[in-house]
C-alpha atoms as a PDB file:
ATOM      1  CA  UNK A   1     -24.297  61.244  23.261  1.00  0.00           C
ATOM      2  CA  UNK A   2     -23.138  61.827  19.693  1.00  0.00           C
ATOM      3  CA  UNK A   3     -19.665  63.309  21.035  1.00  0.00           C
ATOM      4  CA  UNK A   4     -18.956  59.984  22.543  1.00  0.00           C
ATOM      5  CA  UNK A   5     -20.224  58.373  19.385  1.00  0.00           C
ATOM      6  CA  UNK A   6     -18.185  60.250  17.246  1.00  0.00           C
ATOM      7  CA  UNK A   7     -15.012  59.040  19.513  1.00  0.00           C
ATOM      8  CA  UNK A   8     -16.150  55.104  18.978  1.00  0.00           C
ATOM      9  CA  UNK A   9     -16.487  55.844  15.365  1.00  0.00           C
ATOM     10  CA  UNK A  10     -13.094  57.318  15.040  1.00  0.00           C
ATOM     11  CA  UNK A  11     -11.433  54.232  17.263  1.00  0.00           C
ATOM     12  CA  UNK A  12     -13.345  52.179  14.694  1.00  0.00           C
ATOM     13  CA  UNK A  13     -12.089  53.520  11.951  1.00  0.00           C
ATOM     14  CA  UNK A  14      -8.453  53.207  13.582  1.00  0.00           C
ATOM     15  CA  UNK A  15      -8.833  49.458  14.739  1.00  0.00           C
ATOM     16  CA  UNK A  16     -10.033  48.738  10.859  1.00  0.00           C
ATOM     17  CA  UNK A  17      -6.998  50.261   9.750  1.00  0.00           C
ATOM     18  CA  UNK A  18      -4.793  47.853   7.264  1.00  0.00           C
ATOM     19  CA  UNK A  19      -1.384  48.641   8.592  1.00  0.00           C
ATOM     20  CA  UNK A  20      -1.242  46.721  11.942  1.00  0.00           C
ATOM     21  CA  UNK A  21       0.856  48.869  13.872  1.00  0.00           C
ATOM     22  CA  UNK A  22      -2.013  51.856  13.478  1.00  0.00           C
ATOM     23  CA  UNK A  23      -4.687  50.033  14.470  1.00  0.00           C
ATOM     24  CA  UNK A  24      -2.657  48.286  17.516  1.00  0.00           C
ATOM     25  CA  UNK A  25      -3.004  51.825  19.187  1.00  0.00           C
ATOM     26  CA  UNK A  26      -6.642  51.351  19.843  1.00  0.00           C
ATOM     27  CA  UNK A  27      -5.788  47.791  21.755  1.00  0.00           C
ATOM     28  CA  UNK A  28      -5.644  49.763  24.974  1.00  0.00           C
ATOM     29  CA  UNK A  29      -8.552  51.113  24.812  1.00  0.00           C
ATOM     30  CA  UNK A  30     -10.610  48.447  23.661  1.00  0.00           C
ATOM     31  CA  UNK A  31      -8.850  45.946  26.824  1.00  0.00           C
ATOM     32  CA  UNK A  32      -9.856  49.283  29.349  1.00  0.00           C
ATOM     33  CA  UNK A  33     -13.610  49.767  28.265  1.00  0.00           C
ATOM     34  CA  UNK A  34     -13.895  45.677  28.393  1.00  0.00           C
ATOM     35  CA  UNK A  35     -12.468  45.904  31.794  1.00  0.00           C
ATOM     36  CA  UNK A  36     -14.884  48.861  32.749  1.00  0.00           C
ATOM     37  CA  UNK A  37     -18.163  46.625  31.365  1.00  0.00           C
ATOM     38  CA  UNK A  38     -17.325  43.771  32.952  1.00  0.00           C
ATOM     39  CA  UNK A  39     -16.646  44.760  36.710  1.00  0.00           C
END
């Protein structure tokens, strides 16, 4: 759906962020949905 699209986008944008310690707060996310599509 493009809600759910819009929420990728925005982790995207996160993860791509320069300052490492921003974009770290996507990790968990990223690790859970990898988890969840690989079960």
């Amino acid at each position: 759906s493009d809600e759910s699209m819009m929420i990728v986008q925005a982790l995207l944008e996160v993860a791509a962020h320069p300052d490492y310690d921003i974009a770290s707060m996507t990790f968990n996310f990223w690790h859970s949905l990898q988890v969840s599509l690989t079960e």
